[in-house]
Protein backbone atom coordinates (compact mmCIF):
# COMPACT_ATOMS: atom_id res chain seq x y z
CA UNK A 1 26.75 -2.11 -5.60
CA UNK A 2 26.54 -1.70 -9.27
CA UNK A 3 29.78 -2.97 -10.05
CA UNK A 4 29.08 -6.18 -8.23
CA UNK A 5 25.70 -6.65 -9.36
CA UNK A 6 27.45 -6.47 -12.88
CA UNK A 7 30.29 -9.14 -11.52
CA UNK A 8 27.63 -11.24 -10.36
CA UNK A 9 26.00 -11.46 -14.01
CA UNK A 10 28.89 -11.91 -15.69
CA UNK A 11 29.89 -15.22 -13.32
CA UNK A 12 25.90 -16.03 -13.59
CA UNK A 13 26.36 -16.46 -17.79
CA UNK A 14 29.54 -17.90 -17.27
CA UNK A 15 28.79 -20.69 -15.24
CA UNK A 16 25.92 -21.33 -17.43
CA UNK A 17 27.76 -21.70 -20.54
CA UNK A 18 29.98 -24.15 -19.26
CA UNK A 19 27.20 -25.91 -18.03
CA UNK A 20 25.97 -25.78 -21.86
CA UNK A 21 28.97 -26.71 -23.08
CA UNK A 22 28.75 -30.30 -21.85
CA UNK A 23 26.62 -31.77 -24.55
CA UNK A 24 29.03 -31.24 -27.18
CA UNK A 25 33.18 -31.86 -27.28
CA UNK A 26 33.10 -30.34 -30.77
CA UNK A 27 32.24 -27.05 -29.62
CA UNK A 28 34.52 -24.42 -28.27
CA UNK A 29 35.28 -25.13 -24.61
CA UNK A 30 34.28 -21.72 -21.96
CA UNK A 31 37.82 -19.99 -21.05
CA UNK A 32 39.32 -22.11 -24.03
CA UNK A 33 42.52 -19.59 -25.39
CA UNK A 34 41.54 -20.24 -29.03
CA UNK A 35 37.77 -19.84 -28.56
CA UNK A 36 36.66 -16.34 -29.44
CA UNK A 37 34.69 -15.90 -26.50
CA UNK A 38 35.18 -16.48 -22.86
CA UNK A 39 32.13 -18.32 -22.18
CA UNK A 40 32.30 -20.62 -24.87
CA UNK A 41 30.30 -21.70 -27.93
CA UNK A 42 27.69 -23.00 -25.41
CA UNK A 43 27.48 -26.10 -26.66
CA UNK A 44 27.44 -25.15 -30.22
CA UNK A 45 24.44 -23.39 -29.41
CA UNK A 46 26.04 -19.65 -30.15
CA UNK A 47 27.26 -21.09 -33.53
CA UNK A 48 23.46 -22.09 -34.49
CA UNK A 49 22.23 -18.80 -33.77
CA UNK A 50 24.68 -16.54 -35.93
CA UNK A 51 24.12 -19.27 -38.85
CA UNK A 52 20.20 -18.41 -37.85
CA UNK A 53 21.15 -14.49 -37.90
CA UNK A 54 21.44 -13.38 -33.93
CA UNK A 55 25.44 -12.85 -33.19
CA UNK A 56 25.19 -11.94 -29.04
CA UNK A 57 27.32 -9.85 -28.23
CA UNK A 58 29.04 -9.16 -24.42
CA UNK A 59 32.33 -7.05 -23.84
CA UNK A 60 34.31 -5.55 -21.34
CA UNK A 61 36.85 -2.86 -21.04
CA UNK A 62 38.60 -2.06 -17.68
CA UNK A 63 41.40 0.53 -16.76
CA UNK A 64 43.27 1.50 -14.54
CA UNK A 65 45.65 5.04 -14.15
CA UNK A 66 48.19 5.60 -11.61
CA UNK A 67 50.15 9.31 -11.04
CA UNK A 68 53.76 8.13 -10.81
CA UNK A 69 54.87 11.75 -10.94
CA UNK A 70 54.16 15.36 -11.41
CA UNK A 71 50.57 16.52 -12.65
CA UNK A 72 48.15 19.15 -10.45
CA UNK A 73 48.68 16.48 -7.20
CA UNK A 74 51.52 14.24 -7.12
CA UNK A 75 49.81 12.36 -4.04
CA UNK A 76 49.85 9.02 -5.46
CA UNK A 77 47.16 6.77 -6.18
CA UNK A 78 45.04 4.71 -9.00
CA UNK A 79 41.93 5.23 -10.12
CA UNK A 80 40.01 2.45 -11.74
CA UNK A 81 36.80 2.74 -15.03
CA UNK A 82 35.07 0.15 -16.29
CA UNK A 83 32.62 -0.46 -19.36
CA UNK A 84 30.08 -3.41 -19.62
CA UNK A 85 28.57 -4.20 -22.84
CA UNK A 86 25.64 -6.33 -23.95
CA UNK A 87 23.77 -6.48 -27.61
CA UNK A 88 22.95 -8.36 -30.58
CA UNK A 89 23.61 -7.99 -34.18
CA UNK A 90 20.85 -9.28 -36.38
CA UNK A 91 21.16 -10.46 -40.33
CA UNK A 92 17.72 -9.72 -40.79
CA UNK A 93 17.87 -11.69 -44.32
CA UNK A 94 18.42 -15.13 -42.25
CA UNK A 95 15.70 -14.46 -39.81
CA UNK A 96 13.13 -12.60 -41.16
CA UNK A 97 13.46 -13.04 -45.18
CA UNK A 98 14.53 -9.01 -45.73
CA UNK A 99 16.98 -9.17 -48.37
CA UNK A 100 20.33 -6.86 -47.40
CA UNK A 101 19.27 -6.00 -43.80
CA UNK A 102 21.06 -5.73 -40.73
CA UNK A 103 19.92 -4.22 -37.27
CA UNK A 104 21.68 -3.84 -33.79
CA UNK A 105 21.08 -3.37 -30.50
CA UNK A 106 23.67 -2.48 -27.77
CA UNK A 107 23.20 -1.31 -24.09
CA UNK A 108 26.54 0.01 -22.00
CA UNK A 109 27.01 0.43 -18.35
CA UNK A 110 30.17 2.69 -16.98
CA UNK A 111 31.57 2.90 -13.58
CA UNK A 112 34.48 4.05 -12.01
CA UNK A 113 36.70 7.16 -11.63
CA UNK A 114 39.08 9.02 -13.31
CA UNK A 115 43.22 10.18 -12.54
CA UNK A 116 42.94 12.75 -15.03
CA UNK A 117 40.46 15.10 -13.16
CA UNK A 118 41.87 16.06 -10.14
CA UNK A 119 45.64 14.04 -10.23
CA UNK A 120 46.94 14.88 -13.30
CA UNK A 121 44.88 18.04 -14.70
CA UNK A 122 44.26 21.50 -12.18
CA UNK A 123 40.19 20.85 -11.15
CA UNK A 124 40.09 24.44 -12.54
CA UNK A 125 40.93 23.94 -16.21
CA UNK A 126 40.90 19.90 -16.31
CA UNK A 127 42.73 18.43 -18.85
CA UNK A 128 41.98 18.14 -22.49
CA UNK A 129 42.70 14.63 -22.75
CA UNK A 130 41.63 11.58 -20.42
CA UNK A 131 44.59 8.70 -19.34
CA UNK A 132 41.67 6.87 -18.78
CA UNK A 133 39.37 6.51 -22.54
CA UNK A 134 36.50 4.54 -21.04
CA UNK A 135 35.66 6.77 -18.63
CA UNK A 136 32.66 9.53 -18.49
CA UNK A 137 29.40 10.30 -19.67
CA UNK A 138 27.77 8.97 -16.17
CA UNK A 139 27.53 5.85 -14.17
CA UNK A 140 24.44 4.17 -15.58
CA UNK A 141 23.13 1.72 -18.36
CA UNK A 142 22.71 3.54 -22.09
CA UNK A 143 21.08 2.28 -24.96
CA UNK A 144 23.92 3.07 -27.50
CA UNK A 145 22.47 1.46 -30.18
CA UNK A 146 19.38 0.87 -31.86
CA UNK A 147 19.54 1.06 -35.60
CA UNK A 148 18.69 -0.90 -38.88
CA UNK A 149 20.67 -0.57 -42.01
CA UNK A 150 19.98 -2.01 -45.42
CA UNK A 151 21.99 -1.87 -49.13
CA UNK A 152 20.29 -1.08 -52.42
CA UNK A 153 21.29 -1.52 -55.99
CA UNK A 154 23.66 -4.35 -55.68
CA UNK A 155 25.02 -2.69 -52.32
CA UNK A 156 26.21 0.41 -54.35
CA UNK A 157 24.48 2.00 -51.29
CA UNK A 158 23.61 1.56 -47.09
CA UNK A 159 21.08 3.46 -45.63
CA UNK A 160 21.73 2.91 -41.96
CA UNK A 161 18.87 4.87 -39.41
CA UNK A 162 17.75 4.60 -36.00
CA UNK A 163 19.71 5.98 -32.65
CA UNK A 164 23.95 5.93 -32.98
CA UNK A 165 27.15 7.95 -32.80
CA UNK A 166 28.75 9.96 -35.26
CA UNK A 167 32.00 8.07 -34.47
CA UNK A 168 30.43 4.67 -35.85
CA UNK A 169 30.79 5.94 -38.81
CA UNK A 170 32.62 9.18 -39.58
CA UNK A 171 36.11 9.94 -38.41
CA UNK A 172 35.99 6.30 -37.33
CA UNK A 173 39.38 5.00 -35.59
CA UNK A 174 40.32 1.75 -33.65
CA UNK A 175 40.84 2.18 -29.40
CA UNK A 176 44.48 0.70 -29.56
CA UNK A 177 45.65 2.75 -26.43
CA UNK A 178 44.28 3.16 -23.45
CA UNK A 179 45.20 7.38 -23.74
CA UNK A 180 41.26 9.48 -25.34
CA UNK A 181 44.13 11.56 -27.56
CA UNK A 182 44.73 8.20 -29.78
CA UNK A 183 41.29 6.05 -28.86
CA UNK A 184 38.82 6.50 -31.06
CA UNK A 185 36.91 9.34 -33.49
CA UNK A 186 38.54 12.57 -32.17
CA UNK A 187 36.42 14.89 -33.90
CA UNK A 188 33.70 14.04 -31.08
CA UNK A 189 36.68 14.84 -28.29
CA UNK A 190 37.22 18.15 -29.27
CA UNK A 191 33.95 19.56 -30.98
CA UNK A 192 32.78 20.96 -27.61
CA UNK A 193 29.30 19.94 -26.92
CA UNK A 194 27.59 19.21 -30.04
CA UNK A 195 29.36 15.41 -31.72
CA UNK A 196 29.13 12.64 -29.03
CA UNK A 197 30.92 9.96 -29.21
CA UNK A 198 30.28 6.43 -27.67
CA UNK A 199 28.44 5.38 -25.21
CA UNK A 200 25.82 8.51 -26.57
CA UNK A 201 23.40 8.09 -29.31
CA UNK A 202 20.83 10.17 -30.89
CA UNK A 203 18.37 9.80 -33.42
CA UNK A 204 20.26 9.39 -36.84
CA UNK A 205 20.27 8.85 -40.72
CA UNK A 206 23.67 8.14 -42.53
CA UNK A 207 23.51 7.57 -46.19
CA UNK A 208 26.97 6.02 -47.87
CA UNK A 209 27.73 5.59 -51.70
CA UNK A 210 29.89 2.81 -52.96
CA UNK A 211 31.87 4.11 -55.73
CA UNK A 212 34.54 1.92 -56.26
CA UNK A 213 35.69 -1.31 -54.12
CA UNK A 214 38.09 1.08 -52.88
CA UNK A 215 36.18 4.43 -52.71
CA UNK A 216 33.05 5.61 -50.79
CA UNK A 217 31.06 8.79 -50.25
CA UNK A 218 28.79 9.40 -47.21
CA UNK A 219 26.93 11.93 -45.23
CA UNK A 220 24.44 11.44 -42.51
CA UNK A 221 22.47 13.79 -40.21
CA UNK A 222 22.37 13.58 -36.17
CA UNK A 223 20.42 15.15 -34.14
CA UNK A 224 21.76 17.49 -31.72
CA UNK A 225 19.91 17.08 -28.44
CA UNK A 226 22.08 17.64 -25.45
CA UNK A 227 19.61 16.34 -23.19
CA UNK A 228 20.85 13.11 -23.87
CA UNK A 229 24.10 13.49 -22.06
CA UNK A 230 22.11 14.12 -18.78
CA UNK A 231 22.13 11.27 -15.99
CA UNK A 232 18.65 9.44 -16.03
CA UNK A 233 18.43 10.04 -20.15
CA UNK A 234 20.23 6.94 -21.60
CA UNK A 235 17.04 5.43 -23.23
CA UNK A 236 15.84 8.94 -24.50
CA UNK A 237 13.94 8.60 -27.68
CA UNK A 238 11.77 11.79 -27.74
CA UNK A 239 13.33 14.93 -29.73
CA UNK A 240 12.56 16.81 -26.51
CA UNK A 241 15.64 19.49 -25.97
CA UNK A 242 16.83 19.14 -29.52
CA UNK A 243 18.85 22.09 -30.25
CA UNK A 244 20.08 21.70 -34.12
CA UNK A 245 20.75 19.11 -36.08
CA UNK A 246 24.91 18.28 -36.76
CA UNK A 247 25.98 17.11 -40.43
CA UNK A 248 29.03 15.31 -40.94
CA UNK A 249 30.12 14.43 -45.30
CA UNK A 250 33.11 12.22 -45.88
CA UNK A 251 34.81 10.67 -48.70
CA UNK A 252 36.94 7.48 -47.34
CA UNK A 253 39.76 5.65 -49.72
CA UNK A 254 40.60 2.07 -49.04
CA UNK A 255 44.06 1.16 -50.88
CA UNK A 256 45.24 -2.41 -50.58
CA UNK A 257 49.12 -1.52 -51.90
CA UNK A 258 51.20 -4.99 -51.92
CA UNK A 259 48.34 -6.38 -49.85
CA UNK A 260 49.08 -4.39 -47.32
CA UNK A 261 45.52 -2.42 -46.11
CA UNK A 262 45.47 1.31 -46.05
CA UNK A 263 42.57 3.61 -44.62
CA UNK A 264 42.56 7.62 -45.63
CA UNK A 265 39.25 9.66 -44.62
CA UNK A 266 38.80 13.18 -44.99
CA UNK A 267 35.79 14.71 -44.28
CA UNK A 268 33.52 18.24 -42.84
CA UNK A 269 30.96 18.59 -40.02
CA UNK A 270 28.74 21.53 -39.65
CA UNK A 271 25.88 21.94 -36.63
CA UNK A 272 23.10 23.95 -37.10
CA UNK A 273 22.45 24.89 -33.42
CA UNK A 274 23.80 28.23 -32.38
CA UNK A 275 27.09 28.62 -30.61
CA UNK A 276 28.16 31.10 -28.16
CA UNK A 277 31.51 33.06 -29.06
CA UNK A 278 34.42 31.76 -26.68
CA UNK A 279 35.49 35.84 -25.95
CA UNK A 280 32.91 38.42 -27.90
CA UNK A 281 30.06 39.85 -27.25
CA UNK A 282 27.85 41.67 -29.80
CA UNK A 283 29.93 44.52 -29.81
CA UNK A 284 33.52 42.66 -30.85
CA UNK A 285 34.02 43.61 -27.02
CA UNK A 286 35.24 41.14 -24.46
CA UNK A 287 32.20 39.53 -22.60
CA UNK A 288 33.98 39.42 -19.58
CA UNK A 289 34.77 43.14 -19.25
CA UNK A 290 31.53 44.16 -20.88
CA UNK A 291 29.26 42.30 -18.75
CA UNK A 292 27.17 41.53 -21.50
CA UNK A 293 26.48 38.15 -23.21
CA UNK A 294 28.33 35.83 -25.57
CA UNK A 295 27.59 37.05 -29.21
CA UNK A 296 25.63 33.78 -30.42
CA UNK A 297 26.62 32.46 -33.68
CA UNK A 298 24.03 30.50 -35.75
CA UNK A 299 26.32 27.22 -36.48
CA UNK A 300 29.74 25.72 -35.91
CA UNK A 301 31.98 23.59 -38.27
CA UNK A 302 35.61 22.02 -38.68
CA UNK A 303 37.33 19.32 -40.54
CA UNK A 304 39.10 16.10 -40.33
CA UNK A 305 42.03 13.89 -41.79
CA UNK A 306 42.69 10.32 -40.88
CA UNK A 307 45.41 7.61 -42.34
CA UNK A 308 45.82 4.30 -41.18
CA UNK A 309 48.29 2.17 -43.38
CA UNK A 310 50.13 -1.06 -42.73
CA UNK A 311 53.78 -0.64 -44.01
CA UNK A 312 55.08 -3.70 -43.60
CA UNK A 313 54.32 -7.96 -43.62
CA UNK A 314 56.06 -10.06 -41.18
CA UNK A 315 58.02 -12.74 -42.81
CA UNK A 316 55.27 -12.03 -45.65
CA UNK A 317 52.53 -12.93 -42.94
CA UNK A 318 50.17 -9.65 -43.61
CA UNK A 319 48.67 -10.26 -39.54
CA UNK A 320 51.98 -8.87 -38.68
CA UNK A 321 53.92 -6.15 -39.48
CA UNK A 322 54.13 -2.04 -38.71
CA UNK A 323 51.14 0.05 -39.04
CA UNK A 324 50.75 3.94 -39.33
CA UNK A 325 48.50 6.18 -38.16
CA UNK A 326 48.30 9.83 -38.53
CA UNK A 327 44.98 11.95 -36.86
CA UNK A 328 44.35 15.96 -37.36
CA UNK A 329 40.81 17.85 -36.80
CA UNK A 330 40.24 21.87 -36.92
CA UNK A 331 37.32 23.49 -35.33
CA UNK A 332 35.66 27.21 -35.41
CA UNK A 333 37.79 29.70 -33.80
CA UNK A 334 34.92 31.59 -32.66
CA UNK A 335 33.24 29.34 -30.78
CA UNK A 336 35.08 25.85 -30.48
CA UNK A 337 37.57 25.72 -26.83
CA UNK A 338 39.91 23.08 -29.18
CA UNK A 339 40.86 24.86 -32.10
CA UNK A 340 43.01 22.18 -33.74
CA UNK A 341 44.39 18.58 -32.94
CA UNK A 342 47.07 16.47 -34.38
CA UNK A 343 48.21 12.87 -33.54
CA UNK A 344 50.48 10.40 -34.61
CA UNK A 345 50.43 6.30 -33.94
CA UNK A 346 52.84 3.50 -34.73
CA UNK A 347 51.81 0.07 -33.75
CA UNK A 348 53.44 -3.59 -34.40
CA UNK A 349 51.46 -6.09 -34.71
CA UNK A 350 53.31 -9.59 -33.81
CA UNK A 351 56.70 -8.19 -32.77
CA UNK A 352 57.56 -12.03 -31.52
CA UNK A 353 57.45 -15.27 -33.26
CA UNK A 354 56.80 -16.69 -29.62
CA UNK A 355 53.89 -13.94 -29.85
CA UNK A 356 52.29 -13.36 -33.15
CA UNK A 357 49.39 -11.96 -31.71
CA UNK A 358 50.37 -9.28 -29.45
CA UNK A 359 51.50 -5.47 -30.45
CA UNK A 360 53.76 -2.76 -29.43
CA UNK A 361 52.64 0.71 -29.93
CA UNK A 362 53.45 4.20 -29.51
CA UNK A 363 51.58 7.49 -29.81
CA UNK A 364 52.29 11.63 -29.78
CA UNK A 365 49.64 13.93 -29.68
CA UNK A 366 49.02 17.63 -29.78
CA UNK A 367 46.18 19.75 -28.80
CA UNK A 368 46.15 22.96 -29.09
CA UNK A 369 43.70 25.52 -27.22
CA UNK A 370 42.00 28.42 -29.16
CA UNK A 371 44.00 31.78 -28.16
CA UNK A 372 40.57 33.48 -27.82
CA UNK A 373 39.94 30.95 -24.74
CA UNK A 374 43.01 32.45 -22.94
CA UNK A 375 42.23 35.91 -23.72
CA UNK A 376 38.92 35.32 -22.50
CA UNK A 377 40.41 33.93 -19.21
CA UNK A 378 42.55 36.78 -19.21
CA UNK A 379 39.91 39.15 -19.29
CA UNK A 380 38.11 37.26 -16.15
CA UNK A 381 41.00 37.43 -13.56
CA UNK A 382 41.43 41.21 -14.35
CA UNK A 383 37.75 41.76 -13.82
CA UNK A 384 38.14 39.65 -10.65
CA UNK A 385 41.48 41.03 -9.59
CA UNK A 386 43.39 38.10 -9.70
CA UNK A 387 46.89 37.64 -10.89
CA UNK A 388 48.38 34.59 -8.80
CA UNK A 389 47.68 31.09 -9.82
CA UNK A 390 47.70 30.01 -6.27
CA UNK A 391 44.21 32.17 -5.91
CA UNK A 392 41.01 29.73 -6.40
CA UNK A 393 39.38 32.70 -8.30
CA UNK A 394 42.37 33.05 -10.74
CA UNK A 395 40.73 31.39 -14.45
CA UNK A 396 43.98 29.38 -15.49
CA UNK A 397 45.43 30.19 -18.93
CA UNK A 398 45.62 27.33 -21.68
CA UNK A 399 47.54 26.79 -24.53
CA UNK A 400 48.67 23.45 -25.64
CA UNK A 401 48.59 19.84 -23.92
CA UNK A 402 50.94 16.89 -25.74
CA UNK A 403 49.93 13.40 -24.50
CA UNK A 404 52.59 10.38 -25.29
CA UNK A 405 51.65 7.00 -24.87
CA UNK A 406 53.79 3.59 -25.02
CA UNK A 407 52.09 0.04 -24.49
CA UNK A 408 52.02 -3.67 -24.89
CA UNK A 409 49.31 -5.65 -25.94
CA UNK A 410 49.35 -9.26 -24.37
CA UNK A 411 47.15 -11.00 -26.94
CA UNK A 412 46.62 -13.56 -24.00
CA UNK A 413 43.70 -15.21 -25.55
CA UNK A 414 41.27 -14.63 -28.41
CA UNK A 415 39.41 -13.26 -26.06
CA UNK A 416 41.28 -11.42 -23.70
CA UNK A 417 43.92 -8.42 -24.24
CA UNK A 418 45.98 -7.10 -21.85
CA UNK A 419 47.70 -3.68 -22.02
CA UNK A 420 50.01 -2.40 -19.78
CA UNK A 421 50.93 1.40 -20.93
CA UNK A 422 52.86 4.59 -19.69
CA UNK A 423 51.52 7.75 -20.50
CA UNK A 424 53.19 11.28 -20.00
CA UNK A 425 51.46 14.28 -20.85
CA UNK A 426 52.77 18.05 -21.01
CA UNK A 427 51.87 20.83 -19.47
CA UNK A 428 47.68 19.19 -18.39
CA UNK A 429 45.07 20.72 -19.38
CA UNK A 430 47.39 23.54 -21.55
CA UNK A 431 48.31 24.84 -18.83
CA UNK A 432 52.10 25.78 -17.75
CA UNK A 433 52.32 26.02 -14.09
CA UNK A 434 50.86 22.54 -14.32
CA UNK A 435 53.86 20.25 -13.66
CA UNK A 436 54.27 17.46 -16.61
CA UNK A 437 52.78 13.94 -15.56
CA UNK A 438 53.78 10.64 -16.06
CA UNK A 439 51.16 8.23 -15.24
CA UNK A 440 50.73 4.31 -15.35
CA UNK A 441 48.09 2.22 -17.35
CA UNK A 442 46.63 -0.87 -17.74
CA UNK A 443 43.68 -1.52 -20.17
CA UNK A 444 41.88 -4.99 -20.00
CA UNK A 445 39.92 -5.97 -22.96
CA UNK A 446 37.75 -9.16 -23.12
CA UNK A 447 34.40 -10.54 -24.72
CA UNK A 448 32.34 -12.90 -23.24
């Protein structure tokens, strides 16, 4: 019922910006392919209210996964997720008179199921990754964003506050591919439980330092309240549940070598909430064999690395060309599930002259599951007596999932990509009696 009431909207504000749209032929036309939006310019009226400082914003991402072959259950099917988005970005200079001041708003509404869970990855152990990225984190509305952000001293520095990801701005990375392993800041994939990525926000302060035109420094604090992840809590304000408090640093380099753009990020997260062991107890014992509780550790950490650089123009047109991407985080041994990740992305933007907007891309990914986690799994099926995977008691052992990806972006319109993909991921979820999966993708992207 959701979905459709969402459908319904959608052809609601269509219908009335084409209505709009008939006072004025210099406007862009709804569904026009060169218009940036779907519905339109609505009769020029969008264009007066960005000049005026309100830029609307509406979005959509829909995909679908299908199990071709292999996984945990080769029965065949397709599983579709969806995300709605609606918000406004606000130059708070134009409309209110406050010099070097922006402010957003965004609410997001997911649906939909996922192939990974119980197709591709054993129920048991899941998988590490997700064929589909959009999915998760509940079928209801969240406020995502609600911030305000504002430069001093010549913009040598942005204070940004209010309720937002750690992914907006740290270990930030585009959603080319429709695969979680190359979509997005991985940090918040694999830091179990305390750096949530979008469509989750918390209450936030980020601080960044210009340097140079092409250096910057920041660090912000987030606070940890896992609370917010819970079904009902997507316009949580209060601090209620607030466990620690999670602080990412990161110094960010922005070469422009022959005019071609580069991106290189490295930077450290520590939380200060405490963190159960993966295996220990007190003692240095195993938990599971001791009986007695996790040791509790008063903070986690890691580290990450990102490059993005284009390495090529097309026919010196810098829209087009080949673009690299490289991806690695490392996490706490003692207490993180993911102890390390690595991925690498090659993408080609205008690969035709008869299509200069679409891309080709490929990715390869590794993650690689702490060896305390299987020893600790170990440890559980011989307190339960279990040896055979085939038992539903038996705890399966993980090691290392690889997740490949290869797609086409049809630029169809300025407003609408589509992205046909094939993914095949090794050994799901780490784990080896898992048969290798090959699954089939298709990622819509449009704004409205």
């Amino acid at each position: 019922m959701k979905k459709n009431n969402n459908a319904q909207l959608i052809c609601q504000l269509s219908a009335v910006a084409a209505m709009m749209l008939a006072g004025s032929v210099h406007a862009a036309d709804a569904f026009s392919a060169d218009s940036e939006w779907m519905t339109g310019d609505w009769g020029g009226e969008r264009t007066k209210l960005i000049e005026q400082g309100i830029d609307i914003k509406m979005d959509y991402v829909g995909e679908v996964g299908g199990n071709l072959h292999g996984g945990f259950n080769d029965d065949k099917t397709a599983r579709y997720a969806d995300q709605f988005g609606l918000g406004a970005a606000l130059d708070l200079q134009k409309l209110l008179g406050w010099d070097n001041t922006q402010a957003k708003i965004q609410l997001t509404n997911r649906n939909g199921e996922n192939i990974s869970n119980d197709r591709v990855g054993d129920p048991r152990a899941g998988t590490l990754s997700s064929s589909q990225e959009v999915y998760g984190r509940g079928h209801m509305v969240r406020l995502t964003q609600l911030w305000i952000k504002h430069q001093f001293f010549d913009g040598k520095l942005d204070v940004k506050a209010g309720y937002f990801g750690e992914g907006e701005d740290f270990n930030t990375f585009p959603c080319e591919f429709q695969n979680l392993a190359f979509c997005g800041s991985q940090v918040g994939n694999w830091a179990t439980n305390i750096w949530y990525n979008w469509p989750i926000s918390q209450a936030a302060l980020r601080v960044k330092y210009n340097i140079s035109p092409e250096f910057y420094a920041q660090i912000g604090a987030y606070n940890q309240n896992p609370t917010q992840l819970e079904h009902g809590n997507g316009f949580k304000l209060s601090g209620s549940g607030t466990e620690g408090t999670v602080l990412p640093v990161e110094l960010v380099w922005l070469p422009n070598p022959n005019n071609l753009p580069g991106e290189y990020r490295v930077g450290y997260y520590k939380s200060t909430a405490k963190a159960d062991d993966v295996r220990e107890d007190d003692n240095g014992n195993d938990a599971a064999t001791s009986g007695n509780a996790y040791r509790s550790h008063n903070s986690k950490s890691g580290y990450w690395f990102v490059a993005q650089q284009q390495l090529t123009s097309h026919n010196g047109d810098a829209t087009r060309g080949l673009n690299v991407a490289a991806n690695a985080t490392f996490h706490d041994k003692d207490t993180n599930i993911v102890d390390n990740y690595q991925s690498l992305m090659f993408v080609y933007k205008g690969p035709f002259d008869a299509r200069p907007k679409d891309d080709v891309g490929i990715g390869f990914a590794r993650i690689h599951v702490n060896d305390d986690v299987k020893k600790n799994a170990e440890a559980v099926n011989a307190v339960n007596g279990v040896s055979d995977y085939e038992d539903p008691l038996f705890s399966p052992l993980r090691e290392t999932e690889y997740n490949y990806e290869l797609n086409y972006g049809f630029h169809v319109t300025n407003w609408l990509t589509v992205r046909p993909n094939l993914q095949y991921i090794t050994h799901p979820g780490g784990v080896d009696e898992v048969d290798n999966a090959l699954v089939a993708g298709l990622k819509i992207q449009s704004v409205f």
